[in-house]
PDBML (XML) file of the C-alpha atoms, coordinates in Angstrom:
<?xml version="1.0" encoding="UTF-8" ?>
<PDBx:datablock datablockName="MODEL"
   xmlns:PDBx="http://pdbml.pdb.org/schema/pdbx-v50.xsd"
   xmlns:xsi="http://www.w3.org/2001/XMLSchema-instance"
   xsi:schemaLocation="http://pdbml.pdb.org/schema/pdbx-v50.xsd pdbx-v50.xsd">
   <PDBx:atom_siteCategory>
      <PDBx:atom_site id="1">
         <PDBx:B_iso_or_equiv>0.00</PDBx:B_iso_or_equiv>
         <PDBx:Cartn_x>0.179</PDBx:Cartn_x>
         <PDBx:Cartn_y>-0.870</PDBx:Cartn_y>
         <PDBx:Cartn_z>54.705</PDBx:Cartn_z>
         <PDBx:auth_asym_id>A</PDBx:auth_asym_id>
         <PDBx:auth_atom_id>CA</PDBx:auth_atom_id>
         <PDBx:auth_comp_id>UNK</PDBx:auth_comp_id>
         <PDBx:auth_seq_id>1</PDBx:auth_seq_id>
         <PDBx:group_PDB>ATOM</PDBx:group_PDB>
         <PDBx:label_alt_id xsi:nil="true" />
         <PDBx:label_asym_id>A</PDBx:label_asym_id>
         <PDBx:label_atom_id>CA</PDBx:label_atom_id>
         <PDBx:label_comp_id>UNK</PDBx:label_comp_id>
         <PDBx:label_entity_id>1</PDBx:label_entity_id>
         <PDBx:label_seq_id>1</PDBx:label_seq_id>
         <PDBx:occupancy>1.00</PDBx:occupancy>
         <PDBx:pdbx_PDB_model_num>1</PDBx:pdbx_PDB_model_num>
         <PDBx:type_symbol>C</PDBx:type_symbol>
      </PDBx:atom_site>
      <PDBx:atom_site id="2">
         <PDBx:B_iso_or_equiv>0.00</PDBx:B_iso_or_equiv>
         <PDBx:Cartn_x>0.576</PDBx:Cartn_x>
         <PDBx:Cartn_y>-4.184</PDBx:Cartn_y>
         <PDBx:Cartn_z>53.127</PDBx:Cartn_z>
         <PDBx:auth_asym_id>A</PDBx:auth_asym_id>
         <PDBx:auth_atom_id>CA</PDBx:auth_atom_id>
         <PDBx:auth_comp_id>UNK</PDBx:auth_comp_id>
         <PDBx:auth_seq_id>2</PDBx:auth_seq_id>
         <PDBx:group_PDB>ATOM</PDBx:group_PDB>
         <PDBx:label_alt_id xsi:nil="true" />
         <PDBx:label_asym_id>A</PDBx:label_asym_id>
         <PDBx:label_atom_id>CA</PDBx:label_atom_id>
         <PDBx:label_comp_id>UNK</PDBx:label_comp_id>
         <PDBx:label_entity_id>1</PDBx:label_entity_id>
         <PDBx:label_seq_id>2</PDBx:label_seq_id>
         <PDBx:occupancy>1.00</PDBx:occupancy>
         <PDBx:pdbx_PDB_model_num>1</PDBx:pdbx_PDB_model_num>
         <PDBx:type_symbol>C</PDBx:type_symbol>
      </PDBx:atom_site>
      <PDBx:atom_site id="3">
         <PDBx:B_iso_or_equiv>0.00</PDBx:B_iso_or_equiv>
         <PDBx:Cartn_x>-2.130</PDBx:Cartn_x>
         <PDBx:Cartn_y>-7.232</PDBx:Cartn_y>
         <PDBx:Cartn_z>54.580</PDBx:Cartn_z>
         <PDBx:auth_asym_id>A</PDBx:auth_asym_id>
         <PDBx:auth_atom_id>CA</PDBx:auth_atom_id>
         <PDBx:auth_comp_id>UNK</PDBx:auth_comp_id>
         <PDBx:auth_seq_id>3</PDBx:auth_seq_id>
         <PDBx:group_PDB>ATOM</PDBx:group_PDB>
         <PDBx:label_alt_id xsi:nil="true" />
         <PDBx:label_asym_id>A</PDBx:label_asym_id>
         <PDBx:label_atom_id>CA</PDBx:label_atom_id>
         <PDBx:label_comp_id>UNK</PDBx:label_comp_id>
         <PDBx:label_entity_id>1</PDBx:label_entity_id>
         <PDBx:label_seq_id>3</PDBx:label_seq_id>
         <PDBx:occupancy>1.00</PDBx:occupancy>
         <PDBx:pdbx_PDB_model_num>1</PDBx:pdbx_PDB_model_num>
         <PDBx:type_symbol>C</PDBx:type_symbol>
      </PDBx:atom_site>
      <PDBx:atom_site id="4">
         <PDBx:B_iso_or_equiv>0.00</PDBx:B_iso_or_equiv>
         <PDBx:Cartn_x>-0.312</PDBx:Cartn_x>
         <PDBx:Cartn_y>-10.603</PDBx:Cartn_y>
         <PDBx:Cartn_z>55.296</PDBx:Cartn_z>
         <PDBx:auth_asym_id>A</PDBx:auth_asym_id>
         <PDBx:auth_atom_id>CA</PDBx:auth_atom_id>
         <PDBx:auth_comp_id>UNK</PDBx:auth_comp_id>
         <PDBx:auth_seq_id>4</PDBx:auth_seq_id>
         <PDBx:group_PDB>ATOM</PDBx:group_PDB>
         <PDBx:label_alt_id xsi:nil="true" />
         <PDBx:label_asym_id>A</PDBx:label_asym_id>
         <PDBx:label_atom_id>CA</PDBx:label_atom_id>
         <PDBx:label_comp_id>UNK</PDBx:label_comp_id>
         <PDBx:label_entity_id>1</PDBx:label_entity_id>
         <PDBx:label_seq_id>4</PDBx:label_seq_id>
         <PDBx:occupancy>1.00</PDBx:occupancy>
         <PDBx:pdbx_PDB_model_num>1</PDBx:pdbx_PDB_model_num>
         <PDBx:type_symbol>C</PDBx:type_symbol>
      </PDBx:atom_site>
      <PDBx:atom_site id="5">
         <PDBx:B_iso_or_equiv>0.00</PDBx:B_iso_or_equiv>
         <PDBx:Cartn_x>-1.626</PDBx:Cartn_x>
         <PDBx:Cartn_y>-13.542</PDBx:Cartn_y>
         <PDBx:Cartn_z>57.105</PDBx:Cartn_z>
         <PDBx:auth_asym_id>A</PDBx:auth_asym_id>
         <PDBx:auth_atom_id>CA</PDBx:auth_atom_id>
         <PDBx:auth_comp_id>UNK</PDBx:auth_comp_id>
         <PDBx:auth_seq_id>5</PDBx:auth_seq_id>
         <PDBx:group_PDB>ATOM</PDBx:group_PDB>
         <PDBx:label_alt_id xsi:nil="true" />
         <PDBx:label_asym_id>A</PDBx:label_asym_id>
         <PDBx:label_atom_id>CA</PDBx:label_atom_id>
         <PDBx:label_comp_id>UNK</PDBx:label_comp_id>
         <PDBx:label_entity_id>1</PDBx:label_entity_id>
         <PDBx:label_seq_id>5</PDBx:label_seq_id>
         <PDBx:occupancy>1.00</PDBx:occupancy>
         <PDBx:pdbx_PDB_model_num>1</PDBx:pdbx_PDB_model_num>
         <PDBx:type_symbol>C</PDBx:type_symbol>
      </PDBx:atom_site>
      <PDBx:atom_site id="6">
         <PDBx:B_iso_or_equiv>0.00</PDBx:B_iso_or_equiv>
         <PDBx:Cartn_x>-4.521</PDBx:Cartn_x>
         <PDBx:Cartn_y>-15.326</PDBx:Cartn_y>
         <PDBx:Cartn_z>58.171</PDBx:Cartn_z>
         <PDBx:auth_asym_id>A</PDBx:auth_asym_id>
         <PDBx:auth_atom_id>CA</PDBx:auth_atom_id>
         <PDBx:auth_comp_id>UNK</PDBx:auth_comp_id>
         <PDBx:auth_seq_id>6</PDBx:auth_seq_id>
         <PDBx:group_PDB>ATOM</PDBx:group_PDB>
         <PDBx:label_alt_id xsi:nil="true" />
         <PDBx:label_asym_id>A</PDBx:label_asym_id>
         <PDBx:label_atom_id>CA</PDBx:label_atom_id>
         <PDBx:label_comp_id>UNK</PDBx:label_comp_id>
         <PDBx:label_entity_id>1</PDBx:label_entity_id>
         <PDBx:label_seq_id>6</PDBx:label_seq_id>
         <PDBx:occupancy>1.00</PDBx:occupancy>
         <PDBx:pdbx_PDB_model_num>1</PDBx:pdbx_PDB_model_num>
         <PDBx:type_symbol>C</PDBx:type_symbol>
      </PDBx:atom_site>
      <PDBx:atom_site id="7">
         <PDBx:B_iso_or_equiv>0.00</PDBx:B_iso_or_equiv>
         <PDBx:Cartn_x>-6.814</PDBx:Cartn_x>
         <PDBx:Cartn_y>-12.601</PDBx:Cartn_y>
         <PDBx:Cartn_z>55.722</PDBx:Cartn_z>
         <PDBx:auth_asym_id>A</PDBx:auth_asym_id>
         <PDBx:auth_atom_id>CA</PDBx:auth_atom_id>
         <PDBx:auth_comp_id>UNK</PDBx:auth_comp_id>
         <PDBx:auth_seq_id>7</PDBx:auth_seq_id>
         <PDBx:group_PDB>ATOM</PDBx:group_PDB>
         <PDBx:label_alt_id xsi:nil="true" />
         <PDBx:label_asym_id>A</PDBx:label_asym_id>
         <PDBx:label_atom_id>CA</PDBx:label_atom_id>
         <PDBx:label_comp_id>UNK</PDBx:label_comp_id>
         <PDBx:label_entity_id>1</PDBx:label_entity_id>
         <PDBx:label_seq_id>7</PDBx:label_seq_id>
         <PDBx:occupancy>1.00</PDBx:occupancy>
         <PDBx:pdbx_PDB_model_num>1</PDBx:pdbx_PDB_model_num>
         <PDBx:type_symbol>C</PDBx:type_symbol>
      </PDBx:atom_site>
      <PDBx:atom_site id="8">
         <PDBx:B_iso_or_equiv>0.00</PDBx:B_iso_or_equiv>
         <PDBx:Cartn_x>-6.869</PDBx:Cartn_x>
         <PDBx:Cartn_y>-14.507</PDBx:Cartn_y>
         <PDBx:Cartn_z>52.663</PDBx:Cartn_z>
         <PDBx:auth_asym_id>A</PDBx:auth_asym_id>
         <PDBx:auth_atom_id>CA</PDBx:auth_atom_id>
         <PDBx:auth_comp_id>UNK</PDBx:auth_comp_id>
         <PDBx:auth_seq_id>8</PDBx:auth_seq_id>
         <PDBx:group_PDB>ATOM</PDBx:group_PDB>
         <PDBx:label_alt_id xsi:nil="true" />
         <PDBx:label_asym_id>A</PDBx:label_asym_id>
         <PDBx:label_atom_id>CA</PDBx:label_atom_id>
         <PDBx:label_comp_id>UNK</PDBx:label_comp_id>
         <PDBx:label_entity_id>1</PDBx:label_entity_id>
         <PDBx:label_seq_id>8</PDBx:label_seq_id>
         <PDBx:occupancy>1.00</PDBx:occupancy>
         <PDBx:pdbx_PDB_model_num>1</PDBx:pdbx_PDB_model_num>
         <PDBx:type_symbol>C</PDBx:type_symbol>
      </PDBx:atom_site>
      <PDBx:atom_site id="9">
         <PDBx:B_iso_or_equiv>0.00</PDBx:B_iso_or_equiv>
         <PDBx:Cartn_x>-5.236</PDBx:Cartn_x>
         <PDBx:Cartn_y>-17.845</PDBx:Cartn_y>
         <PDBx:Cartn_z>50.893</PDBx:Cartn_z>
         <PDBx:auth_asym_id>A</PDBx:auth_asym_id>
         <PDBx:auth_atom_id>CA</PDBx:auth_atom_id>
         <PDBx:auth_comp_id>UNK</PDBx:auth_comp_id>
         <PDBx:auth_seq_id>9</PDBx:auth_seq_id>
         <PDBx:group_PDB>ATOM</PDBx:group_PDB>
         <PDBx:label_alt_id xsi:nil="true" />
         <PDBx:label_asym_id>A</PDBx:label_asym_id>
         <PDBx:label_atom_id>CA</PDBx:label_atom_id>
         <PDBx:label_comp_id>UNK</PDBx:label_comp_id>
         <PDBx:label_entity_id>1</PDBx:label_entity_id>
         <PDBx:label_seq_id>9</PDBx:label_seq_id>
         <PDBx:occupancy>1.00</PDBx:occupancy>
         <PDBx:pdbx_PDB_model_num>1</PDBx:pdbx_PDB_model_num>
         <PDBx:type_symbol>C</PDBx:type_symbol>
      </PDBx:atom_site>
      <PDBx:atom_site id="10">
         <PDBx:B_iso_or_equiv>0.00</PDBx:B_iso_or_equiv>
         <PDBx:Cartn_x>-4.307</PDBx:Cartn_x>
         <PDBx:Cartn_y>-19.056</PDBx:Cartn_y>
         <PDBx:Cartn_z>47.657</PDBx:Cartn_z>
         <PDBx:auth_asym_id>A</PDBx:auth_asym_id>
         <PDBx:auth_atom_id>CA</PDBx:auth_atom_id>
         <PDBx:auth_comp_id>UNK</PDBx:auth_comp_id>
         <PDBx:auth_seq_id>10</PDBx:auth_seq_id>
         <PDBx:group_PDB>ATOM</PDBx:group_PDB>
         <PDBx:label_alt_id xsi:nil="true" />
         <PDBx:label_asym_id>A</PDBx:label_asym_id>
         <PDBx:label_atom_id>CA</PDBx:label_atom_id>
         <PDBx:label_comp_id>UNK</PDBx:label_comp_id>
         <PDBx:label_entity_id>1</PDBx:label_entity_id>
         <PDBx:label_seq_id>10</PDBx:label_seq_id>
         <PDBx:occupancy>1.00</PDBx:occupancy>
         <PDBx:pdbx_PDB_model_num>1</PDBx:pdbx_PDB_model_num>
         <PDBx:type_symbol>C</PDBx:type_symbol>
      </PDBx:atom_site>
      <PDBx:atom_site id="11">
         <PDBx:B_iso_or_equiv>0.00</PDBx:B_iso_or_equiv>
         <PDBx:Cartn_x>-7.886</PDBx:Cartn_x>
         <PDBx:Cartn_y>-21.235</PDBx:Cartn_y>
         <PDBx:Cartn_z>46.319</PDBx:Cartn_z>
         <PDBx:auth_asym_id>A</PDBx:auth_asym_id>
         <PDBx:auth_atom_id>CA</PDBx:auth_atom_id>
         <PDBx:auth_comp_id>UNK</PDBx:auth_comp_id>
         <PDBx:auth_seq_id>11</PDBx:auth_seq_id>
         <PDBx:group_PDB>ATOM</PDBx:group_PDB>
         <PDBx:label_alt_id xsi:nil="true" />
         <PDBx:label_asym_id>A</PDBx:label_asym_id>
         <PDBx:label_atom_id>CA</PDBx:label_atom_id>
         <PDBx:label_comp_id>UNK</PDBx:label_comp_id>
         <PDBx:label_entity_id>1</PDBx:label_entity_id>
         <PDBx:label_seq_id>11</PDBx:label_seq_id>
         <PDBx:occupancy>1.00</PDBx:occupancy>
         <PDBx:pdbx_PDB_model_num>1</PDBx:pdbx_PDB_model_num>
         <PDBx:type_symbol>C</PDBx:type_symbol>
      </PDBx:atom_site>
      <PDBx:atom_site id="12">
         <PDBx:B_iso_or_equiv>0.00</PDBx:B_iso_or_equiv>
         <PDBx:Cartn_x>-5.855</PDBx:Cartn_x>
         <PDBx:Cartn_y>-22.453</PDBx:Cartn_y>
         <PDBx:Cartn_z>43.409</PDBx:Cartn_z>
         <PDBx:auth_asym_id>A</PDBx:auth_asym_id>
         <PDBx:auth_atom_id>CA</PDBx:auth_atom_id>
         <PDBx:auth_comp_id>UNK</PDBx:auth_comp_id>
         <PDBx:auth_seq_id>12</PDBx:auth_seq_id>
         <PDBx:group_PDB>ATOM</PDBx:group_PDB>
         <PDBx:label_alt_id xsi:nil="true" />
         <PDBx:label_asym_id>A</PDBx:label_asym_id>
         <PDBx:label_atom_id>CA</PDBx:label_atom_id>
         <PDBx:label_comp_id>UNK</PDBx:label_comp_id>
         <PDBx:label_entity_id>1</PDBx:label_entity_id>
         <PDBx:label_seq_id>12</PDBx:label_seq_id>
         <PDBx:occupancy>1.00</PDBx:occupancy>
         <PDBx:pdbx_PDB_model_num>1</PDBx:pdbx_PDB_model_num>
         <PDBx:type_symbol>C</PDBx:type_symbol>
      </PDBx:atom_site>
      <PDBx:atom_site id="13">
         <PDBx:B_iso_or_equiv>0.00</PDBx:B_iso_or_equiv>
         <PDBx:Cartn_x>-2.628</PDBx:Cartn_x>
         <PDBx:Cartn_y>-21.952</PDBx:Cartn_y>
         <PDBx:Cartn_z>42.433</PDBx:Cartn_z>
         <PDBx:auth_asym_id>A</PDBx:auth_asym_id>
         <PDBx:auth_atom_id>CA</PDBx:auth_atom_id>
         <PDBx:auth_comp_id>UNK</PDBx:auth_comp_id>
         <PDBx:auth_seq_id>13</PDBx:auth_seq_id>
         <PDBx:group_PDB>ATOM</PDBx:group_PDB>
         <PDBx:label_alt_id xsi:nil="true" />
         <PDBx:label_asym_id>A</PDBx:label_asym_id>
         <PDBx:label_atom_id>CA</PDBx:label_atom_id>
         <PDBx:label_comp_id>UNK</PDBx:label_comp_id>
         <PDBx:label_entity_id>1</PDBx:label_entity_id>
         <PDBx:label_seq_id>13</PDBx:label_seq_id>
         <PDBx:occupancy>1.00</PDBx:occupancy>
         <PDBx:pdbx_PDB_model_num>1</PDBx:pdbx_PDB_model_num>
         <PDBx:type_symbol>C</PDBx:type_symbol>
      </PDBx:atom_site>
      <PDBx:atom_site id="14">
         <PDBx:B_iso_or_equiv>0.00</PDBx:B_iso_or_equiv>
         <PDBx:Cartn_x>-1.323</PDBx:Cartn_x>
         <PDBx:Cartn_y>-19.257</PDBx:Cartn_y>
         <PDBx:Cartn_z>40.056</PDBx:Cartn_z>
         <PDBx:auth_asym_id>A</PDBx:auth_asym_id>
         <PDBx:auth_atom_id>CA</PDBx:auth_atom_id>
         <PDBx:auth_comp_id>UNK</PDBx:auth_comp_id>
         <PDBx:auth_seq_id>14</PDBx:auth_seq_id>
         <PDBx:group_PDB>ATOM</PDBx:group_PDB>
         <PDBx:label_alt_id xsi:nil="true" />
         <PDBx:label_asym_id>A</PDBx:label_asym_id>
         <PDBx:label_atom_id>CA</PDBx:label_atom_id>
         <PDBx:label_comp_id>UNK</PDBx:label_comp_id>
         <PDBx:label_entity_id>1</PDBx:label_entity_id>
         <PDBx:label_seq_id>14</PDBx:label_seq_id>
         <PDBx:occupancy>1.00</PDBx:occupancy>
         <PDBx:pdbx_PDB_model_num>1</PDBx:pdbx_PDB_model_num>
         <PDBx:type_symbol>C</PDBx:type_symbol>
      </PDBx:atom_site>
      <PDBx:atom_site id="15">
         <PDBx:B_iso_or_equiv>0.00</PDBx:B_iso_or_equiv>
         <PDBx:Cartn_x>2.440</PDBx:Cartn_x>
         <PDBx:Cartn_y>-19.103</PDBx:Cartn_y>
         <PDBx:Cartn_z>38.086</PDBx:Cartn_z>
         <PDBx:auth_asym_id>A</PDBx:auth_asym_id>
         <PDBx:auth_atom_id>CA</PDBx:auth_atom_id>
         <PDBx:auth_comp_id>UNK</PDBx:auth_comp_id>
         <PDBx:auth_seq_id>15</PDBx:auth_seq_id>
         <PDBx:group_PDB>ATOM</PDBx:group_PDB>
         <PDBx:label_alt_id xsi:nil="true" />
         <PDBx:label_asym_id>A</PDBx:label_asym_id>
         <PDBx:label_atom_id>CA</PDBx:label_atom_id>
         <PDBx:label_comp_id>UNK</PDBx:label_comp_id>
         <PDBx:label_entity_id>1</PDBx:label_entity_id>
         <PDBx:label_seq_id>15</PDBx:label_seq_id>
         <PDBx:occupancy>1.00</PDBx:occupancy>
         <PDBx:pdbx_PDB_model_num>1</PDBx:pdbx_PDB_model_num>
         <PDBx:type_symbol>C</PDBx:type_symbol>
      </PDBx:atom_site>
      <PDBx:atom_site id="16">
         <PDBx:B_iso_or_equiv>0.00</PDBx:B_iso_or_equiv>
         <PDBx:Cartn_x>4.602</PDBx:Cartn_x>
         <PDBx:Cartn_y>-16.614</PDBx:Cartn_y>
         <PDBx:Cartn_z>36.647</PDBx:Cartn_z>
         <PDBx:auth_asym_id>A</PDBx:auth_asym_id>
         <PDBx:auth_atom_id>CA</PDBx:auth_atom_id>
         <PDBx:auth_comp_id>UNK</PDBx:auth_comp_id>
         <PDBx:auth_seq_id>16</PDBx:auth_seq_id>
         <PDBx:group_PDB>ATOM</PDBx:group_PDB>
         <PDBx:label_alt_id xsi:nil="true" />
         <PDBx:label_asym_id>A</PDBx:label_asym_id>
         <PDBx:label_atom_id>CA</PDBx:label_atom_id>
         <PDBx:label_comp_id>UNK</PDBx:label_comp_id>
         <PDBx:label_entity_id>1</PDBx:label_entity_id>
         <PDBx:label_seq_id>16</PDBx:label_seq_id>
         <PDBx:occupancy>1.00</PDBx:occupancy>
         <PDBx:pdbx_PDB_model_num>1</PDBx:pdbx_PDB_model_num>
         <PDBx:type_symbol>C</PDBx:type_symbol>
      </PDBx:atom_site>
      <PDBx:atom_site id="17">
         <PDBx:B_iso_or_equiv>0.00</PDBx:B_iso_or_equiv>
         <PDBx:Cartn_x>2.975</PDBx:Cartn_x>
         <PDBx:Cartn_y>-14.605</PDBx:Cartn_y>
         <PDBx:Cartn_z>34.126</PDBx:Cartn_z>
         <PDBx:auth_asym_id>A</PDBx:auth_asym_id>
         <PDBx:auth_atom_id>CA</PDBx:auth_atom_id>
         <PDBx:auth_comp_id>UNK</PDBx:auth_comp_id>
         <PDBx:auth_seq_id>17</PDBx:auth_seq_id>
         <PDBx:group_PDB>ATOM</PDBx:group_PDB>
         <PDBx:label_alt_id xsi:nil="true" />
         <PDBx:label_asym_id>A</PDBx:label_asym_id>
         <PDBx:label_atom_id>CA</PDBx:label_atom_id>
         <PDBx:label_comp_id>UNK</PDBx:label_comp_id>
         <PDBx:label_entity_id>1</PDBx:label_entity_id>
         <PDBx:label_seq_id>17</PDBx:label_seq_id>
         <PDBx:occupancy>1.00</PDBx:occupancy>
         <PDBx:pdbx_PDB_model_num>1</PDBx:pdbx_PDB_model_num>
         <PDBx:type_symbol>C</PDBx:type_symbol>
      </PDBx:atom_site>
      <PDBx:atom_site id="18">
         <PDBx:B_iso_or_equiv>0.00</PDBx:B_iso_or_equiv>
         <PDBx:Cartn_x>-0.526</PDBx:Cartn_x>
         <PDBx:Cartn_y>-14.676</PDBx:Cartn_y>
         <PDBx:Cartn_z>35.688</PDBx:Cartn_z>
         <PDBx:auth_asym_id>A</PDBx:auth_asym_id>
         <PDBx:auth_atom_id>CA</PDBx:auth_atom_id>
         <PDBx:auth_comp_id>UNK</PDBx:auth_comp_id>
         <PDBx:auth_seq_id>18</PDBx:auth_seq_id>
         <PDBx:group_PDB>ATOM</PDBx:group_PDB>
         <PDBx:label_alt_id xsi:nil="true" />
         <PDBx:label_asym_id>A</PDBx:label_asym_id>
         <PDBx:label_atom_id>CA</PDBx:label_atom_id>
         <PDBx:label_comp_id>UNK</PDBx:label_comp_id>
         <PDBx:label_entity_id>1</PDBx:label_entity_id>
         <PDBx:label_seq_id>18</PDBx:label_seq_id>
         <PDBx:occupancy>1.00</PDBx:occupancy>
         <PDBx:pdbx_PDB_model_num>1</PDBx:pdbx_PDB_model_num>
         <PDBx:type_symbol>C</PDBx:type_symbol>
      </PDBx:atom_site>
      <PDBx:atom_site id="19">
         <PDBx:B_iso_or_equiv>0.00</PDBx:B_iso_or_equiv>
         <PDBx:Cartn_x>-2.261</PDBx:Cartn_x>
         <PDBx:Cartn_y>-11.715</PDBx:Cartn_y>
         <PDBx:Cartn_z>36.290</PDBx:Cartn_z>
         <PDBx:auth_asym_id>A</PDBx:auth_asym_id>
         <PDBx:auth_atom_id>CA</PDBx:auth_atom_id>
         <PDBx:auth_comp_id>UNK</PDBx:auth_comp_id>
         <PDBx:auth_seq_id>19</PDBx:auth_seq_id>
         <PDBx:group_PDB>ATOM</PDBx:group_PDB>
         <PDBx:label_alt_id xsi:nil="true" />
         <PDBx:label_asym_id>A</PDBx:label_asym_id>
         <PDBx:label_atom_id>CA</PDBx:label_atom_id>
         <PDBx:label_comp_id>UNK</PDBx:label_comp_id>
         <PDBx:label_entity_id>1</PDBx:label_entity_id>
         <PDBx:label_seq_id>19</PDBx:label_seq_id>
         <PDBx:occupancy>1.00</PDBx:occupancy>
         <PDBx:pdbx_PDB_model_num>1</PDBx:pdbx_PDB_model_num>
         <PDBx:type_symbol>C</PDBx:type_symbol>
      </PDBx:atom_site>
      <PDBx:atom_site id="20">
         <PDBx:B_iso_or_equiv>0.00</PDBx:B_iso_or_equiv>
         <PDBx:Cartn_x>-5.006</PDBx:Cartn_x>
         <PDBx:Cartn_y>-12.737</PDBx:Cartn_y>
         <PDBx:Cartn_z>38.444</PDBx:Cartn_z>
         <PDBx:auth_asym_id>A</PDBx:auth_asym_id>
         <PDBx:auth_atom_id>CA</PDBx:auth_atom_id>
         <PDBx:auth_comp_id>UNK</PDBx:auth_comp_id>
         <PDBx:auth_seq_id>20</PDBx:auth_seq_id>
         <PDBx:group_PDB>ATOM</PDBx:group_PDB>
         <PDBx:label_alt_id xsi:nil="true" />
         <PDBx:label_asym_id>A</PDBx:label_asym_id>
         <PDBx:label_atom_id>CA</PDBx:label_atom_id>
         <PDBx:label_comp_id>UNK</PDBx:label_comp_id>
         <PDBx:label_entity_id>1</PDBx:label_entity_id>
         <PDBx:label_seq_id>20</PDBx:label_seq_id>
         <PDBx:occupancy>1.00</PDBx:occupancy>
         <PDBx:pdbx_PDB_model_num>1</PDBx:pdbx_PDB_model_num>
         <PDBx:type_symbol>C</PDBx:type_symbol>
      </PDBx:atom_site>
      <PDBx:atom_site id="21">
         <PDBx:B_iso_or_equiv>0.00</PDBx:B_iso_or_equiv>
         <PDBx:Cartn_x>-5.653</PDBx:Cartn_x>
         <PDBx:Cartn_y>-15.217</PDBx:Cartn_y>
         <PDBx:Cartn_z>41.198</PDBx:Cartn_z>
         <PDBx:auth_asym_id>A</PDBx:auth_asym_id>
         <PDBx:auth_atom_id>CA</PDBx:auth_atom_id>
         <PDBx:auth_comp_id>UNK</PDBx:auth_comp_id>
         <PDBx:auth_seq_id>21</PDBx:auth_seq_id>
         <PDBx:group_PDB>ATOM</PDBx:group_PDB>
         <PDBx:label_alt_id xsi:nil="true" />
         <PDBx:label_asym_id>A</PDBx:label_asym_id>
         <PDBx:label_atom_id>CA</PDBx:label_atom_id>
         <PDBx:label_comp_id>UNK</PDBx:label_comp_id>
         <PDBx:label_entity_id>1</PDBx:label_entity_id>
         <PDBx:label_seq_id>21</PDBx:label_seq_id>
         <PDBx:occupancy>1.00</PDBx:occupancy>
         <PDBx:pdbx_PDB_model_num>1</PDBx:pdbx_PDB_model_num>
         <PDBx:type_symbol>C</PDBx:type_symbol>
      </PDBx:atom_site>
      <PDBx:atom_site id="22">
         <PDBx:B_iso_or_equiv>0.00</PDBx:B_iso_or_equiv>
         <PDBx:Cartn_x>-8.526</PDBx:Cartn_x>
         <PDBx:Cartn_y>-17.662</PDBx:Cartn_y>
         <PDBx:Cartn_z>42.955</PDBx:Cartn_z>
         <PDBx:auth_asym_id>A</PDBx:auth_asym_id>
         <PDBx:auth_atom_id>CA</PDBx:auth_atom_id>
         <PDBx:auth_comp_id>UNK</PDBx:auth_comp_id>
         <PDBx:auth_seq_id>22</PDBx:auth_seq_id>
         <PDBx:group_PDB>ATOM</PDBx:group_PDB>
         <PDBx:label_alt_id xsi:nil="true" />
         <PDBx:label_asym_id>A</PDBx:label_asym_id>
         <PDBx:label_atom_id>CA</PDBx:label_atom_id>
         <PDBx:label_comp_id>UNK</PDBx:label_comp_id>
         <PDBx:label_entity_id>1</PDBx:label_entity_id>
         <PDBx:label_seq_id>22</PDBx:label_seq_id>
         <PDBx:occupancy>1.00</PDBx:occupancy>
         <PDBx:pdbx_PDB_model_num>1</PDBx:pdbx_PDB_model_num>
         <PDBx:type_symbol>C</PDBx:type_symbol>
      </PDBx:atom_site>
      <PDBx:atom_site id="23">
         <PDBx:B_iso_or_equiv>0.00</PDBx:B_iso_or_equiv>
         <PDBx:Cartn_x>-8.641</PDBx:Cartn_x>
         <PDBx:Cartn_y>-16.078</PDBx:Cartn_y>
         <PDBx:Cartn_z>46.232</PDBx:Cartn_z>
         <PDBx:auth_asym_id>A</PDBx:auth_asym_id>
         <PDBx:auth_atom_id>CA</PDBx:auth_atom_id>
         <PDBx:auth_comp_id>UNK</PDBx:auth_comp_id>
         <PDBx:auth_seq_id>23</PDBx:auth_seq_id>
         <PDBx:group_PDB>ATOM</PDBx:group_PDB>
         <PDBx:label_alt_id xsi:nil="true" />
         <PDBx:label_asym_id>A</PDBx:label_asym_id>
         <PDBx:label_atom_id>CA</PDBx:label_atom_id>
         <PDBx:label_comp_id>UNK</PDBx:label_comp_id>
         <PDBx:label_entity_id>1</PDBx:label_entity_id>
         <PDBx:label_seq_id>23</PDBx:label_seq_id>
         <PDBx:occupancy>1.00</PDBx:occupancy>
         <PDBx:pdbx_PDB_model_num>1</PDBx:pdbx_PDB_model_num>
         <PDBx:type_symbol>C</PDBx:type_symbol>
      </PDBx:atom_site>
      <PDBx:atom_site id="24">
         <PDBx:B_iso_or_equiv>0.00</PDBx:B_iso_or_equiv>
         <PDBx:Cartn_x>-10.223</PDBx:Cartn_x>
         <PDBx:Cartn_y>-17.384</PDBx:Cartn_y>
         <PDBx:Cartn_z>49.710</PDBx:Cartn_z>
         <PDBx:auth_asym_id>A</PDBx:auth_asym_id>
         <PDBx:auth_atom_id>CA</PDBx:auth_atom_id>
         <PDBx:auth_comp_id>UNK</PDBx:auth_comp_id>
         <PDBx:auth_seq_id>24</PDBx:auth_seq_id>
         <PDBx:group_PDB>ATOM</PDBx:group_PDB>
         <PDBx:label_alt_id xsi:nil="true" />
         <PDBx:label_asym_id>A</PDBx:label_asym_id>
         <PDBx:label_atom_id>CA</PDBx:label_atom_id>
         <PDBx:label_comp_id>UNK</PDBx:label_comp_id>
         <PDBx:label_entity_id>1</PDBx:label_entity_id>
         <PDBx:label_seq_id>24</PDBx:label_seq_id>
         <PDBx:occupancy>1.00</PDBx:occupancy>
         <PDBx:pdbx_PDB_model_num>1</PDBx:pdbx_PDB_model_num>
         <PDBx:type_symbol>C</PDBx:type_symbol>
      </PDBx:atom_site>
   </PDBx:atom_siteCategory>
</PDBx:datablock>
């Protein structure tokens, strides 16, 4: 069920402890 590939990228990078994410 998971989504990999050309569906969405990283718009700005995110580390450990982060909980949300900049997504394209």
């Amino acid at each position: 069920g998971d989504i990999g590939g050309a569906a969405a990228y990283a718009f700005a990078a995110a580390g450990n402890g982060a909980t949300t994410l900049q997504v394209k």
